[in-house]
PDB file of N, CA and C in Angstrom:
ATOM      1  N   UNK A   1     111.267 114.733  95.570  1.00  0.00           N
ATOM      2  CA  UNK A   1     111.570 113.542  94.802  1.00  0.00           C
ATOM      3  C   UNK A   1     112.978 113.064  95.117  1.00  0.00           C
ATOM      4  N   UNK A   2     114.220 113.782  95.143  1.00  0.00           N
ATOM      5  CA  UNK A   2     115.471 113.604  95.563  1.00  0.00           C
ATOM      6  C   UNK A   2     115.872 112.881  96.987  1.00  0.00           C
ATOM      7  N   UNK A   3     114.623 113.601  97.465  1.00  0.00           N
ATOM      8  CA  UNK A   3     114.864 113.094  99.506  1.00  0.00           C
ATOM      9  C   UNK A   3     114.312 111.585  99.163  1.00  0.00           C
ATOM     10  N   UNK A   4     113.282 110.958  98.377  1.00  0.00           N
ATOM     11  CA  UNK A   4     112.921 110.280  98.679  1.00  0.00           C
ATOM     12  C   UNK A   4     114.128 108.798  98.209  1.00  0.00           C
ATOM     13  N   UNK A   5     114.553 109.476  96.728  1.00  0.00           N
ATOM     14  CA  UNK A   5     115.310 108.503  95.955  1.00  0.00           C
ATOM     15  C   UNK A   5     116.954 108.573  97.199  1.00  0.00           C
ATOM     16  N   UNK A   6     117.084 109.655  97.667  1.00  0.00           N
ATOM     17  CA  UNK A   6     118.196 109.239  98.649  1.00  0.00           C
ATOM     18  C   UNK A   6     118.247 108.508 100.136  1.00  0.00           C
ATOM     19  N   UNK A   7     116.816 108.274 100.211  1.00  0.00           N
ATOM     20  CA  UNK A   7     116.258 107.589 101.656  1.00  0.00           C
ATOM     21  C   UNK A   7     115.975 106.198 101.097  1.00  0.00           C
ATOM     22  N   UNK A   8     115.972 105.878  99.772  1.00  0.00           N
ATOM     23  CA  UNK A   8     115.757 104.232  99.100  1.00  0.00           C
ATOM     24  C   UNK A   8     117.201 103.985  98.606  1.00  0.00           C
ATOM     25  N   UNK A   9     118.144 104.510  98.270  1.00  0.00           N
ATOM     26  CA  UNK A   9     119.324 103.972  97.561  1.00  0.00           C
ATOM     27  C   UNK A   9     120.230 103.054  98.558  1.00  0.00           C
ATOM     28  N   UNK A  10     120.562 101.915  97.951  1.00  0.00           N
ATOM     29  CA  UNK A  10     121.640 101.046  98.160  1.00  0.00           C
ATOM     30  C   UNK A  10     120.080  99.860  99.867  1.00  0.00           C
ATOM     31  N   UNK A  11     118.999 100.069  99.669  1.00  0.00           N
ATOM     32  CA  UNK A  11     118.890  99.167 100.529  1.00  0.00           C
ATOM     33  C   UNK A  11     117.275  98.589  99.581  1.00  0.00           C
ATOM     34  N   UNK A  12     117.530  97.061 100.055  1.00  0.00           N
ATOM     35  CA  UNK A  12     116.192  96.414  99.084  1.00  0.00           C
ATOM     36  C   UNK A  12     114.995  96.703  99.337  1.00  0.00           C
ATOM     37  N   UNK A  13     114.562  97.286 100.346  1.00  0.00           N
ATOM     38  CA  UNK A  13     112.652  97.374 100.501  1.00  0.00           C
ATOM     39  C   UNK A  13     113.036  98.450 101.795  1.00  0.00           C
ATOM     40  N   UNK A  14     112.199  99.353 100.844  1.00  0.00           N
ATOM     41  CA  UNK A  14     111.808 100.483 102.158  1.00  0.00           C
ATOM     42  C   UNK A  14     109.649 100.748 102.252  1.00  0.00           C
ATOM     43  N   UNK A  15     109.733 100.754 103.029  1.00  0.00           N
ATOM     44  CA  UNK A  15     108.505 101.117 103.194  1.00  0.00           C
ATOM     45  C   UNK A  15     108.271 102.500 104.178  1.00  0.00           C
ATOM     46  N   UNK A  16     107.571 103.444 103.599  1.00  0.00           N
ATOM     47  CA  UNK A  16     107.000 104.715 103.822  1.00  0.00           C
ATOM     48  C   UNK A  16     105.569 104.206 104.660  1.00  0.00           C
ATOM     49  N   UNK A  17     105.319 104.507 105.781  1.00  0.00           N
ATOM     50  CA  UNK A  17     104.364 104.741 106.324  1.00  0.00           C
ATOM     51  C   UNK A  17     103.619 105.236 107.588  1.00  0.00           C
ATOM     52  N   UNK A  18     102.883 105.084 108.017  1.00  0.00           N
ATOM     53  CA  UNK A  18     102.344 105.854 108.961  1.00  0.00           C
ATOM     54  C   UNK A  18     102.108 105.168 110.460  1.00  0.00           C
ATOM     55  N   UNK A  19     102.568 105.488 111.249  1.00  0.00           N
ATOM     56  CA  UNK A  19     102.923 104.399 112.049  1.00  0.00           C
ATOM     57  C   UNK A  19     101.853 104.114 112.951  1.00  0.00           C
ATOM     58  N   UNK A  20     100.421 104.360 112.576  1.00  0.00           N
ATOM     59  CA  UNK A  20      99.066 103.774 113.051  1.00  0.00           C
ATOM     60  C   UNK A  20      98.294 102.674 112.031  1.00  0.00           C
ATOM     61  N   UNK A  21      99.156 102.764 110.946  1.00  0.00           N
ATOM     62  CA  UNK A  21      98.292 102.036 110.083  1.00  0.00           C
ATOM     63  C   UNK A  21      98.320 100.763 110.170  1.00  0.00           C
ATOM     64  N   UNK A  22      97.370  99.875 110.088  1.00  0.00           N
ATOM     65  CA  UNK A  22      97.371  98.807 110.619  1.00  0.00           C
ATOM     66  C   UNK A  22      97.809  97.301 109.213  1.00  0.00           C
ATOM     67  N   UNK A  23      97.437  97.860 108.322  1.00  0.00           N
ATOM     68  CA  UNK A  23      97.818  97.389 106.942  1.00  0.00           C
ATOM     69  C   UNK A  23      99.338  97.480 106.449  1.00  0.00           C
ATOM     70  N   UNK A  24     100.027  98.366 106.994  1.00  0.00           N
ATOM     71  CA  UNK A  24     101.694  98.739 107.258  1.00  0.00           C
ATOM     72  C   UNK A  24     102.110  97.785 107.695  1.00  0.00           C
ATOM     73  N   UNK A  25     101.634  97.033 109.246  1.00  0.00           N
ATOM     74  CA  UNK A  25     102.241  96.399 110.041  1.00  0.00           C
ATOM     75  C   UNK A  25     101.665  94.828 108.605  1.00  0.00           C
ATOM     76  N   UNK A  26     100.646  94.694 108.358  1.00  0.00           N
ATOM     77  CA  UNK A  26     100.749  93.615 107.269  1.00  0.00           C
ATOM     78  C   UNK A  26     101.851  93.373 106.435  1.00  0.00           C
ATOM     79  N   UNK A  27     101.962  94.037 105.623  1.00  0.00           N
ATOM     80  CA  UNK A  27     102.555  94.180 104.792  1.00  0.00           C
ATOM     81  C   UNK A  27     104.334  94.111 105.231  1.00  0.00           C
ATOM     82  N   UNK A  28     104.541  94.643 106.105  1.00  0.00           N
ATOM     83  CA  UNK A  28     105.744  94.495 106.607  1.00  0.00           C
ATOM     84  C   UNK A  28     105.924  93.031 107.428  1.00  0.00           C
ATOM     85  N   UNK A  29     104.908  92.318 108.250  1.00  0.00           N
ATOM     86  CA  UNK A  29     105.131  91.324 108.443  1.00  0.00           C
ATOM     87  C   UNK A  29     105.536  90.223 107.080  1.00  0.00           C
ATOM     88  N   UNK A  30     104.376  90.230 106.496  1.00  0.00           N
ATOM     89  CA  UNK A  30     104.993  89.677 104.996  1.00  0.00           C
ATOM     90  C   UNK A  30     105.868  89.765 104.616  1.00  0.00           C
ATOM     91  N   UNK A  31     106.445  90.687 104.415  1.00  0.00           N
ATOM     92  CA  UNK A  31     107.826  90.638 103.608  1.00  0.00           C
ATOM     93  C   UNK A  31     108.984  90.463 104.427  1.00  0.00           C
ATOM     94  N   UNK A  32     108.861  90.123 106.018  1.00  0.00           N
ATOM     95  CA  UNK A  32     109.656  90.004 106.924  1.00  0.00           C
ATOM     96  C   UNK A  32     109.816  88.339 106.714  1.00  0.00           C
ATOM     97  N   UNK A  33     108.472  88.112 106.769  1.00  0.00           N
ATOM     98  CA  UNK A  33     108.461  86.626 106.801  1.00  0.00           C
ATOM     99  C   UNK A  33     109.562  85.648 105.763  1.00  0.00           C
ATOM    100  N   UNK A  34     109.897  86.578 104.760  1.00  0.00           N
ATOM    101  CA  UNK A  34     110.285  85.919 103.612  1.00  0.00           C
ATOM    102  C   UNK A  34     112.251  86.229 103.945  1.00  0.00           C
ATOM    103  N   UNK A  35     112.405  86.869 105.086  1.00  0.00           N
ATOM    104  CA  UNK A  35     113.392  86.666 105.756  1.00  0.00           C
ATOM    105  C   UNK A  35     114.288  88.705 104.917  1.00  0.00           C
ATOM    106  N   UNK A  36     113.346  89.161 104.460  1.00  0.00           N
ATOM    107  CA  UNK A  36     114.093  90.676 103.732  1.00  0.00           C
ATOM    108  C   UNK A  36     114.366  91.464 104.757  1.00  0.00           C
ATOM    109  N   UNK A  37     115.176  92.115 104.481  1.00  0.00           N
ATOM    110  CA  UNK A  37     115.718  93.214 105.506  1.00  0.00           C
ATOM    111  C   UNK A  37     114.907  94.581 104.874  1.00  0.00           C
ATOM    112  N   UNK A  38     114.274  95.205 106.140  1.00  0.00           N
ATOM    113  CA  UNK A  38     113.478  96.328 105.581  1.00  0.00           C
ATOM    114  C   UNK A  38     114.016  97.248 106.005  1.00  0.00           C
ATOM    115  N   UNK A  39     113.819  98.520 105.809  1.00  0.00           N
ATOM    116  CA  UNK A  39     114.417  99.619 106.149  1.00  0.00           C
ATOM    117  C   UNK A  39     112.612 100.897 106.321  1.00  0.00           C
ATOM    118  N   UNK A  40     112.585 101.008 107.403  1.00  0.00           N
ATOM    119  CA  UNK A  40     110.890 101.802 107.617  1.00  0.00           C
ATOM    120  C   UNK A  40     110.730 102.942 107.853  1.00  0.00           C
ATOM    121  N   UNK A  41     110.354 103.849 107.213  1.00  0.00           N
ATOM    122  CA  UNK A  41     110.036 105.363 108.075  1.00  0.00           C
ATOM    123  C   UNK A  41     108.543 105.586 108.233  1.00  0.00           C
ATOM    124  N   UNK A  42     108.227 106.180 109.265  1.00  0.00           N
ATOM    125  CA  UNK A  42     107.274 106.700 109.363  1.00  0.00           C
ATOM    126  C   UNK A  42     106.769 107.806 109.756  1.00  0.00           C
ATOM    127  N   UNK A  43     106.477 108.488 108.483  1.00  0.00           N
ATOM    128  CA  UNK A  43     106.051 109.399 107.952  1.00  0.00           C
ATOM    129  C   UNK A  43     105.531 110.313 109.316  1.00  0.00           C
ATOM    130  N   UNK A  44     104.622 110.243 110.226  1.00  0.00           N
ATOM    131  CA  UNK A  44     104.175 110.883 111.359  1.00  0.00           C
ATOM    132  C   UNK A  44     105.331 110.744 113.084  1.00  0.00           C
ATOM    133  N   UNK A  45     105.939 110.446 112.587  1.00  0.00           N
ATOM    134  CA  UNK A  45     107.188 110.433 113.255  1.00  0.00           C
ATOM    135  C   UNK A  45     108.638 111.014 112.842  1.00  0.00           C
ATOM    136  N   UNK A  46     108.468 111.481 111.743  1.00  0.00           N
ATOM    137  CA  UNK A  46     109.700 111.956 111.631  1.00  0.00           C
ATOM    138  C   UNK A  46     109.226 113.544 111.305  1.00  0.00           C
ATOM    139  N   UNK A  47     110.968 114.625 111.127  1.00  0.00           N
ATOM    140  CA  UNK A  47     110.917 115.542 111.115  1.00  0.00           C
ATOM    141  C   UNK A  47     109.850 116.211 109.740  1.00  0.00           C
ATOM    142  N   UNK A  48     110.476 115.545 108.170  1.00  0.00           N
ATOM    143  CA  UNK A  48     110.158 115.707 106.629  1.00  0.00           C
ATOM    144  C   UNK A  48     109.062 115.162 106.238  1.00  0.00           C
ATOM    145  N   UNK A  49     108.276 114.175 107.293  1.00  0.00           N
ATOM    146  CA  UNK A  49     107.001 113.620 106.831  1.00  0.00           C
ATOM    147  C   UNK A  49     106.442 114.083 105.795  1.00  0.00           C
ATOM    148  N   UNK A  50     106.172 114.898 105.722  1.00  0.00           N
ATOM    149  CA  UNK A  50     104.935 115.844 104.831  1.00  0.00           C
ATOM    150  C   UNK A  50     105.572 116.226 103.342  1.00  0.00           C
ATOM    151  N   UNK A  51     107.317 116.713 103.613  1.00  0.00           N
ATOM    152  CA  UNK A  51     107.761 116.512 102.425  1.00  0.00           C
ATOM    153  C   UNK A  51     107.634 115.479 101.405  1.00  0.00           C
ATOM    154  N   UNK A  52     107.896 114.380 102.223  1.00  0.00           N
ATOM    155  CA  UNK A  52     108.358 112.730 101.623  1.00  0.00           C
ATOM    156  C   UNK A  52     106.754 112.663 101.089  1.00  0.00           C
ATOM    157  N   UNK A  53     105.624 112.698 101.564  1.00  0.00           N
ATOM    158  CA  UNK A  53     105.074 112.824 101.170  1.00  0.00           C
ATOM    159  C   UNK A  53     104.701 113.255 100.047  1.00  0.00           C
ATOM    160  N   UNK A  54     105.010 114.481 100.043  1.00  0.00           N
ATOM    161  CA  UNK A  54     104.532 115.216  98.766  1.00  0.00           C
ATOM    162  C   UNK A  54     105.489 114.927  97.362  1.00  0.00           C
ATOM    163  N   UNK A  55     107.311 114.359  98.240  1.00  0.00           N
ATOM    164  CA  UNK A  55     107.844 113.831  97.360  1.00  0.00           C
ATOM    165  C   UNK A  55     107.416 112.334  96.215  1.00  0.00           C
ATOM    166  N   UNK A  56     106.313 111.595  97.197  1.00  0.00           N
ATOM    167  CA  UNK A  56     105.890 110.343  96.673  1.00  0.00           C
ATOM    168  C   UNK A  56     105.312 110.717  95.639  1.00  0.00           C
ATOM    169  N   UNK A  57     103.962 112.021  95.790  1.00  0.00           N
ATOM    170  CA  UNK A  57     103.127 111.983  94.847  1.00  0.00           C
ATOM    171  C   UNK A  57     104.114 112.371  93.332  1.00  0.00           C
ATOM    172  N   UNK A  58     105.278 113.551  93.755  1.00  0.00           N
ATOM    173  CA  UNK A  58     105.554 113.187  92.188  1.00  0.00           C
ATOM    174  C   UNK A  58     105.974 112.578  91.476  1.00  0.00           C
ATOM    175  N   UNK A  59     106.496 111.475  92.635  1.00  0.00           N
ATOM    176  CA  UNK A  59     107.121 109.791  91.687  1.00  0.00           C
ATOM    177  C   UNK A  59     105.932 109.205  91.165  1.00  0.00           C
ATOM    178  N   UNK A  60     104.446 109.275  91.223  1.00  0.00           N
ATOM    179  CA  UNK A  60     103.590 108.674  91.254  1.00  0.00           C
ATOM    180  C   UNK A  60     102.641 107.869  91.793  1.00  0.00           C
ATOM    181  N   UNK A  61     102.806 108.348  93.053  1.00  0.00           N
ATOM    182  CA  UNK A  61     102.408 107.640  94.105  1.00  0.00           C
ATOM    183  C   UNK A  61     101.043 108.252  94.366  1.00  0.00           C
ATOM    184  N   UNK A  62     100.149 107.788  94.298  1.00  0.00           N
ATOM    185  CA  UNK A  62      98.137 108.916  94.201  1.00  0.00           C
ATOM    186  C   UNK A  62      97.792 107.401  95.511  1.00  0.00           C
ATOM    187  N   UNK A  63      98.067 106.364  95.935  1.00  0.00           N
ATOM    188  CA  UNK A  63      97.323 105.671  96.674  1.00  0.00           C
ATOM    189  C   UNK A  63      97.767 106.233  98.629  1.00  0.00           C
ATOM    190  N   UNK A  64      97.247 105.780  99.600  1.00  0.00           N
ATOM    191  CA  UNK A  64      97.113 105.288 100.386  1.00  0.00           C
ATOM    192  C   UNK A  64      98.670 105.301 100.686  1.00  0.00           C
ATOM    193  N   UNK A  65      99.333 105.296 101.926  1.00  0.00           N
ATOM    194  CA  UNK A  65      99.843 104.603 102.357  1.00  0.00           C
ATOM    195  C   UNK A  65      99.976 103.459 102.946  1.00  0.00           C
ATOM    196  N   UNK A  66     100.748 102.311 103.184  1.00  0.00           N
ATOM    197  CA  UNK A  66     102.164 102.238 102.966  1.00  0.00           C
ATOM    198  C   UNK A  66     102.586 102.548 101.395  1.00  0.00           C
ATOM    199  N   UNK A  67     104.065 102.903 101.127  1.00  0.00           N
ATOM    200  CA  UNK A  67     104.518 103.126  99.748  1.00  0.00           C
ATOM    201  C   UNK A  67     105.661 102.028 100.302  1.00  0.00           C
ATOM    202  N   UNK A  68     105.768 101.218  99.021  1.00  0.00           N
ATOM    203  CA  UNK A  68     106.740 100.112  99.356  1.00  0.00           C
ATOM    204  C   UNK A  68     107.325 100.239  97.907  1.00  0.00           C
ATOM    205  N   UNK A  69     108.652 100.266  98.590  1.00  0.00           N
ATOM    206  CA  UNK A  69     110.286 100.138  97.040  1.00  0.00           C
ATOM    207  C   UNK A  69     110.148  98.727  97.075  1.00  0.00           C
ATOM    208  N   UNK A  70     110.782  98.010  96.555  1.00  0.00           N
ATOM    209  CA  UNK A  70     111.313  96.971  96.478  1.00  0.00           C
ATOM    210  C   UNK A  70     112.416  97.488  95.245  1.00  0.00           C
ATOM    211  N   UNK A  71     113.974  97.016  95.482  1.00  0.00           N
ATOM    212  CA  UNK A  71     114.989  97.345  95.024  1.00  0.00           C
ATOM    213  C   UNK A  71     114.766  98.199  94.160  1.00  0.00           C
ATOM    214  N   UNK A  72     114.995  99.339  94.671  1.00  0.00           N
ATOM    215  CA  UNK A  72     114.833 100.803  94.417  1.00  0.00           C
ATOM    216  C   UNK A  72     113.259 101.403  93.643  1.00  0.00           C
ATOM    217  N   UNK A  73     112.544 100.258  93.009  1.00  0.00           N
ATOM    218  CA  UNK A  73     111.525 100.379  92.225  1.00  0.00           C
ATOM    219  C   UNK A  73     110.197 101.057  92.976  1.00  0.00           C
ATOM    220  N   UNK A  74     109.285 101.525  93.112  1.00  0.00           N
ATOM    221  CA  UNK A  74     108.248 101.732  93.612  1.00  0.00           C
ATOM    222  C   UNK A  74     106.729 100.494  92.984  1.00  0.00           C
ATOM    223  N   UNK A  75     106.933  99.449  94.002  1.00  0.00           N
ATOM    224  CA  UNK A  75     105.968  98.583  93.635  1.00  0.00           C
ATOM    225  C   UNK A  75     104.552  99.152  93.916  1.00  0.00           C
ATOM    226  N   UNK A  76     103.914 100.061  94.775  1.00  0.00           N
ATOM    227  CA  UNK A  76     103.019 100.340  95.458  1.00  0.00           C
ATOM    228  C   UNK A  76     102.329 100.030  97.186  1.00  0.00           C
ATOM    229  N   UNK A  77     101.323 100.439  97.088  1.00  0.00           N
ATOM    230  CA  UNK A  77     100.633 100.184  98.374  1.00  0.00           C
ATOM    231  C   UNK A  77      99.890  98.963  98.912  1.00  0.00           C
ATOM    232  N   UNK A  78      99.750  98.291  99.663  1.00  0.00           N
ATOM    233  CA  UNK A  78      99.164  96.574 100.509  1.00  0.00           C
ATOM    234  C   UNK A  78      98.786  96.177  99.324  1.00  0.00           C
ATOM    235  N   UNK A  79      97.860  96.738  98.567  1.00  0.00           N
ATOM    236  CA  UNK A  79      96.957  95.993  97.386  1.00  0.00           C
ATOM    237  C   UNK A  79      97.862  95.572  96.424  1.00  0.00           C
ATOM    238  N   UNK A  80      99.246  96.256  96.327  1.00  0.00           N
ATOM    239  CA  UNK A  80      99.778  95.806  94.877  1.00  0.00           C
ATOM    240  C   UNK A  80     101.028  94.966  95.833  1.00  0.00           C
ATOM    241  N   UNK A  81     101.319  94.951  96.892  1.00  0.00           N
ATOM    242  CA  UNK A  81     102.849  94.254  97.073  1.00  0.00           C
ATOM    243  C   UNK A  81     101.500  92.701  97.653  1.00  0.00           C
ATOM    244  N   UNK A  82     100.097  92.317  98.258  1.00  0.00           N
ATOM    245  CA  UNK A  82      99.484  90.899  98.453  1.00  0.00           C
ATOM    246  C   UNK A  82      99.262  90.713  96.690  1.00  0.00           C
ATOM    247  N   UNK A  83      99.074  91.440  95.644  1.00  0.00           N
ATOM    248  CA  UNK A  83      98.623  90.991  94.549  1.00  0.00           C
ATOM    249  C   UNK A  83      99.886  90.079  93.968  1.00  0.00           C
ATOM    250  N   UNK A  84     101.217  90.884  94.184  1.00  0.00           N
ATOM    251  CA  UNK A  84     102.462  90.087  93.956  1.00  0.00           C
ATOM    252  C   UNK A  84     102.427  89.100  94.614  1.00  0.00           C
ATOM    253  N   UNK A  85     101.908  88.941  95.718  1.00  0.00           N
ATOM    254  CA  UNK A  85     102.448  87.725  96.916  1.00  0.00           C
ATOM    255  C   UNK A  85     101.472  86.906  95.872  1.00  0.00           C
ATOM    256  N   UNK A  86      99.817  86.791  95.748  1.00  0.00           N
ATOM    257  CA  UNK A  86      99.634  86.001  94.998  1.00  0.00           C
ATOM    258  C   UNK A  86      99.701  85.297  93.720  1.00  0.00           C
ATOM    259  N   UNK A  87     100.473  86.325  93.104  1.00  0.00           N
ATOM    260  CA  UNK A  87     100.851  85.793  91.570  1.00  0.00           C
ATOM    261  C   UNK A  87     101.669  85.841  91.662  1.00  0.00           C
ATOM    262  N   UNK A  88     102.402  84.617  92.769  1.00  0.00           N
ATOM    263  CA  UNK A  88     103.899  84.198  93.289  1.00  0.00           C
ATOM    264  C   UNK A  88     105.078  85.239  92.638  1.00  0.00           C
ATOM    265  N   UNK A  89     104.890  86.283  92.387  1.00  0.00           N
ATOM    266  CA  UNK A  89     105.997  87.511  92.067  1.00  0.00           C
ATOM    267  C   UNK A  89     106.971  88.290  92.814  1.00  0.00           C
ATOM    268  N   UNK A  90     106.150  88.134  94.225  1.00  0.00           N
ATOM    269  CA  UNK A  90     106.500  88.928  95.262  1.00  0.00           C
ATOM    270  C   UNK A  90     108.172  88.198  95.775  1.00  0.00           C
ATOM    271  N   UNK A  91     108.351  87.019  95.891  1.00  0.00           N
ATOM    272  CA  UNK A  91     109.711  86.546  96.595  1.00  0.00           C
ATOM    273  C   UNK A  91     110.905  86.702  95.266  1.00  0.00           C
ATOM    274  N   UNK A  92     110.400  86.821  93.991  1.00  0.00           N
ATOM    275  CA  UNK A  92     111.301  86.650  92.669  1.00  0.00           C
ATOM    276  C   UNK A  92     111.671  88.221  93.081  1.00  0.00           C
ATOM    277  N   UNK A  93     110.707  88.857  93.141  1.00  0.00           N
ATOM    278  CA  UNK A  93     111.232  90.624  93.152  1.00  0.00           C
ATOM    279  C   UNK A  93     112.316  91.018  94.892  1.00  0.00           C
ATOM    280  N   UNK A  94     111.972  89.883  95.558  1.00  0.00           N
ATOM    281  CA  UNK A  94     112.847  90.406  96.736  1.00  0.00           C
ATOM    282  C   UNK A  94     113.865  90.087  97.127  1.00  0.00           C
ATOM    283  N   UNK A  95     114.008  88.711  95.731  1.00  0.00           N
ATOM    284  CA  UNK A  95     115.742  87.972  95.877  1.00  0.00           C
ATOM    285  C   UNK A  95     116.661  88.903  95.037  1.00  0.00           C
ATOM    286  N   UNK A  96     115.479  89.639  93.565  1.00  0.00           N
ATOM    287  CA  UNK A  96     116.471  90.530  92.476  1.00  0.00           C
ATOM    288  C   UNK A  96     116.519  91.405  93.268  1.00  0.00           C
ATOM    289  N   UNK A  97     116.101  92.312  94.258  1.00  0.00           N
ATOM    290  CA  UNK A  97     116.557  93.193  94.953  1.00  0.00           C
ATOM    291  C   UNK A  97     117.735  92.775  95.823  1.00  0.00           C
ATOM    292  N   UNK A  98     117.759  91.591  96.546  1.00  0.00           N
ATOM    293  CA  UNK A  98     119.036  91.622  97.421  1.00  0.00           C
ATOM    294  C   UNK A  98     120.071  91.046  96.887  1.00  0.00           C
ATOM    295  N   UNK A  99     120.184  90.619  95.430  1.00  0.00           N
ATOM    296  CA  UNK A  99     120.744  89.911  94.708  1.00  0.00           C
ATOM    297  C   UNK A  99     121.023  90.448  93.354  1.00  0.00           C
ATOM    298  N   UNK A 100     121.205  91.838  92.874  1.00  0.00           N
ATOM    299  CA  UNK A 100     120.815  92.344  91.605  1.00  0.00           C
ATOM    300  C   UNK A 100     121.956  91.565  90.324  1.00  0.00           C
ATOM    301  N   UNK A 101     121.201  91.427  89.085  1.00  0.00           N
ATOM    302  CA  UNK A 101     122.382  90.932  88.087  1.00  0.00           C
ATOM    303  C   UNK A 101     123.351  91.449  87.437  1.00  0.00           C
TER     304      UNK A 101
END
C-alpha cells in the first residue's frame, strides 16, 4: 500500500498497467487528449509488479487493470474513468488535480 501511495504522490494521473492491454492504451489516449500529464507503469515490466499489485488490492482495487489515480484519488479501471468522460466529470477531476484548491 505505501509503494503504491509513494509512486502517486505529488503527480496528477498515474495509471498502473499492463503493457499489452489494449484498453490501457484507451484510456491513456483519453486523458492525453485533454492535454494531462501522465505518469505510467507497467506492471509486467517492471521489477515490483506483483507487489504493486497486490498493493492495489488493499487500497481497493478488485477490478481489471488499468488502475487510474487521478490527483492522488483512485478513480478506477476504463469503465469508471469513460463513465466520468460521459457524465462530463472526467476534465473537472483533471483540472482539480493539476490545479488543487
Amino acid at each position: 500500500m505505501d509503494v503504491v501511495n509513494v509512486m502517486i504522490q505529488g503527480k496528477p494521473v498515474v495509471i498502473f498497467r499492463k503493457s499489452s492491454c489494449c484498453m490501457s492504451h484507451s484510456v491513456e489516449s483519453l486523458i492525453r487528449g485533454f492535454g494531462a500529464n501522465l505518469t505510467i507503469y507497467e506492471l509486467d515490466r517492471i521489477t515490483n509488479g506483483q507487489q504493486i499489485e497486490r498493493a492495489l488490492v488493499q487500497l481497493g482495487f478488485r477490478q481489471s487493470l488499468p488502475a487510474v489515480f487521478i490527483g492522488q484519488q483512485l478513480v478506477g479501471n476504463e469503465r469508471q474513468v469513460m463513465s466520468l468522460h460521459v457524465q462530463n466529470q472526467l476534465v473537472p477531476l483533471l483540472i482539480q488535480a493539476v490545479f488543487p484548491k
